[in-house]
Protein backbone atom coordinates (compact mmCIF):
# COMPACT_ATOMS: atom_id res chain seq x y z
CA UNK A 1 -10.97 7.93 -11.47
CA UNK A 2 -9.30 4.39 -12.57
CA UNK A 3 -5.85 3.87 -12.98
CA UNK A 4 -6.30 3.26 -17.41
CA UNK A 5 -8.18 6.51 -17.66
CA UNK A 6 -5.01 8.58 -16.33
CA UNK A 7 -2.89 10.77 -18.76
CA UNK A 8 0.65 11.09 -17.93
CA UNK A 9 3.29 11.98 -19.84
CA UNK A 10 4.98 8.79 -20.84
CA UNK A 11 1.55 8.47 -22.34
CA UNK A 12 -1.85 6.49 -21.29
CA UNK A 13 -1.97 4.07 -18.98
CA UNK A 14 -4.13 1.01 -19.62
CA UNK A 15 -4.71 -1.37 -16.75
CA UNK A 16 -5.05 -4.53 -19.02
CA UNK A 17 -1.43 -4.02 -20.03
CA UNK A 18 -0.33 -3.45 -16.76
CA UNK A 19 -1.70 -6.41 -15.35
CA UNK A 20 0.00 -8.20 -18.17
CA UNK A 21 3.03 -7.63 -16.27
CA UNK A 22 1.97 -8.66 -13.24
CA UNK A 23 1.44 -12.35 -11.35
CA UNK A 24 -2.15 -12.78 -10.73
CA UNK A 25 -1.69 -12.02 -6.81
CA UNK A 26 0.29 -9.16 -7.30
CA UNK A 27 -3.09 -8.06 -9.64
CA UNK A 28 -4.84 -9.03 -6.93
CA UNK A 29 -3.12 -7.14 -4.50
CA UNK A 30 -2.71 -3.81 -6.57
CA UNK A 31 -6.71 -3.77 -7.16
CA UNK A 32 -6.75 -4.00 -3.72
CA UNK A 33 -4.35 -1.21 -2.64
CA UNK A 34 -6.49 1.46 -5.09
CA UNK A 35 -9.40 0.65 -3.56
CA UNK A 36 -7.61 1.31 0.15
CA UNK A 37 -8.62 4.99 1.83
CA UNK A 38 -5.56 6.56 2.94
CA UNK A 39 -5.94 9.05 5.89
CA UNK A 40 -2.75 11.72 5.90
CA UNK A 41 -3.02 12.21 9.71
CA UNK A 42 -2.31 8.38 9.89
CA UNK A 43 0.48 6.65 11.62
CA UNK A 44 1.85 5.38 7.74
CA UNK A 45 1.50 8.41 5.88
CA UNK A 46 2.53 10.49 8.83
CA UNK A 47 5.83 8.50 8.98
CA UNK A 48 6.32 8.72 5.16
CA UNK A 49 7.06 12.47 6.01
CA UNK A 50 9.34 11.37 8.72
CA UNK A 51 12.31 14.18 7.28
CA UNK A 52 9.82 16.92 5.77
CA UNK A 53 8.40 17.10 9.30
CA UNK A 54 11.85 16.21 11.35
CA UNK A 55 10.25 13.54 13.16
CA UNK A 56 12.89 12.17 16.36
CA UNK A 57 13.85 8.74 16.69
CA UNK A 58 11.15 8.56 19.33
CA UNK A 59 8.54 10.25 17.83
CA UNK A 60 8.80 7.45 14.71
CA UNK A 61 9.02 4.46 16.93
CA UNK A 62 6.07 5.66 18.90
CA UNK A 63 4.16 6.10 14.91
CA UNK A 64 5.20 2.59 14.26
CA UNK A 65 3.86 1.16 17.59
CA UNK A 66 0.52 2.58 16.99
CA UNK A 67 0.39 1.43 13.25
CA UNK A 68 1.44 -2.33 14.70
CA UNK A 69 -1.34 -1.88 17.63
CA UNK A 70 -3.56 -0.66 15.18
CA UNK A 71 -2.96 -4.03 12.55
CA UNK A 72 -3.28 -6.57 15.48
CA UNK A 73 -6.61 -4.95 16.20
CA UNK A 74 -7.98 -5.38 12.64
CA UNK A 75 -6.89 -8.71 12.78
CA UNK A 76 -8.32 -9.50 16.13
CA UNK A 77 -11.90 -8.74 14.16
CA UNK A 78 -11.41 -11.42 11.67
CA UNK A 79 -12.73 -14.99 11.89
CA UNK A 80 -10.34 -17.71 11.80
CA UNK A 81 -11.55 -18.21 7.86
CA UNK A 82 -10.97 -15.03 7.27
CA UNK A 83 -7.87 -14.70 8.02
CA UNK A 84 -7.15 -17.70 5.96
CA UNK A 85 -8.66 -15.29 2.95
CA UNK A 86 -6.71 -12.43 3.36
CA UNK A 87 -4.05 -11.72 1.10
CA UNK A 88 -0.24 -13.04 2.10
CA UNK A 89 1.11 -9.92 4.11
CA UNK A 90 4.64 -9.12 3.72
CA UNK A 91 6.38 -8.95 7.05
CA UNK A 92 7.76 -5.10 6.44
CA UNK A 93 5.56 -2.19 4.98
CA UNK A 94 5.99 -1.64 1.08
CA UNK A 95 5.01 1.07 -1.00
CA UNK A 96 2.84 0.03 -3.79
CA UNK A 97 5.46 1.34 -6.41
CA UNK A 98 8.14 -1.03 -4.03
CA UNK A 99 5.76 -4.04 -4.72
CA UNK A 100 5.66 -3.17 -8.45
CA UNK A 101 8.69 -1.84 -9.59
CA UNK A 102 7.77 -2.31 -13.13
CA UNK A 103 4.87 0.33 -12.25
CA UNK A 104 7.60 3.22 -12.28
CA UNK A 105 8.56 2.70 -16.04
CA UNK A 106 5.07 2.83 -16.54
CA UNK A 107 3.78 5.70 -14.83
């Protein structure tokens, strides 16, 4: 389903007047992030339910170790052009709706 076919209550969404809003990179970027599979049993999501589950201090640095090892890996794969390709990467994790705040008034 894409994003400017959704019906929420604020009304519809249409994409063309969300990217509007947006610099063309962070466009970029959020076409990118819907296309993205997210697996719940991974370190990320698994972290994002770091009080629902009661995660220790441990058990969350040990998540966040594996999601770095699992990053340098990726990039390992690359070419040196394509890592010249990719997309600027901030140095922290951010939600989507943290990258595009103006997303929450919207949805």
């Amino acid at each position: 389903m894409k994003l400017s076919n959704i019906n929420r209550k604020k009304g519809e969404i249409n994409m063309a007047n969300i990217e509007k809003e947006l610099t063309p990179q962070m466009a970029e970027r959020m076409r990118l992030l819907m296309r993205v599979p997210i697996f719940l049993d991974a370190p990320c999501p698994i972290f994002a339910q770091a009080e629902k589950l009661g995660l220790s201090d441990e058990q969350k640095k040990k998540l966040v170790e594996i999601e770095n090892e699992a990053r340098a890996k990726a990039r390992a794969v690359l070419t040196s052009e394509q890592q010249a390709k990719r997309l600027d990467v901030p140095e922290k994790p951010v939600t989507m709706m943290d990258t595009y705040p103006a997303l929450k008034t919207m949805l």
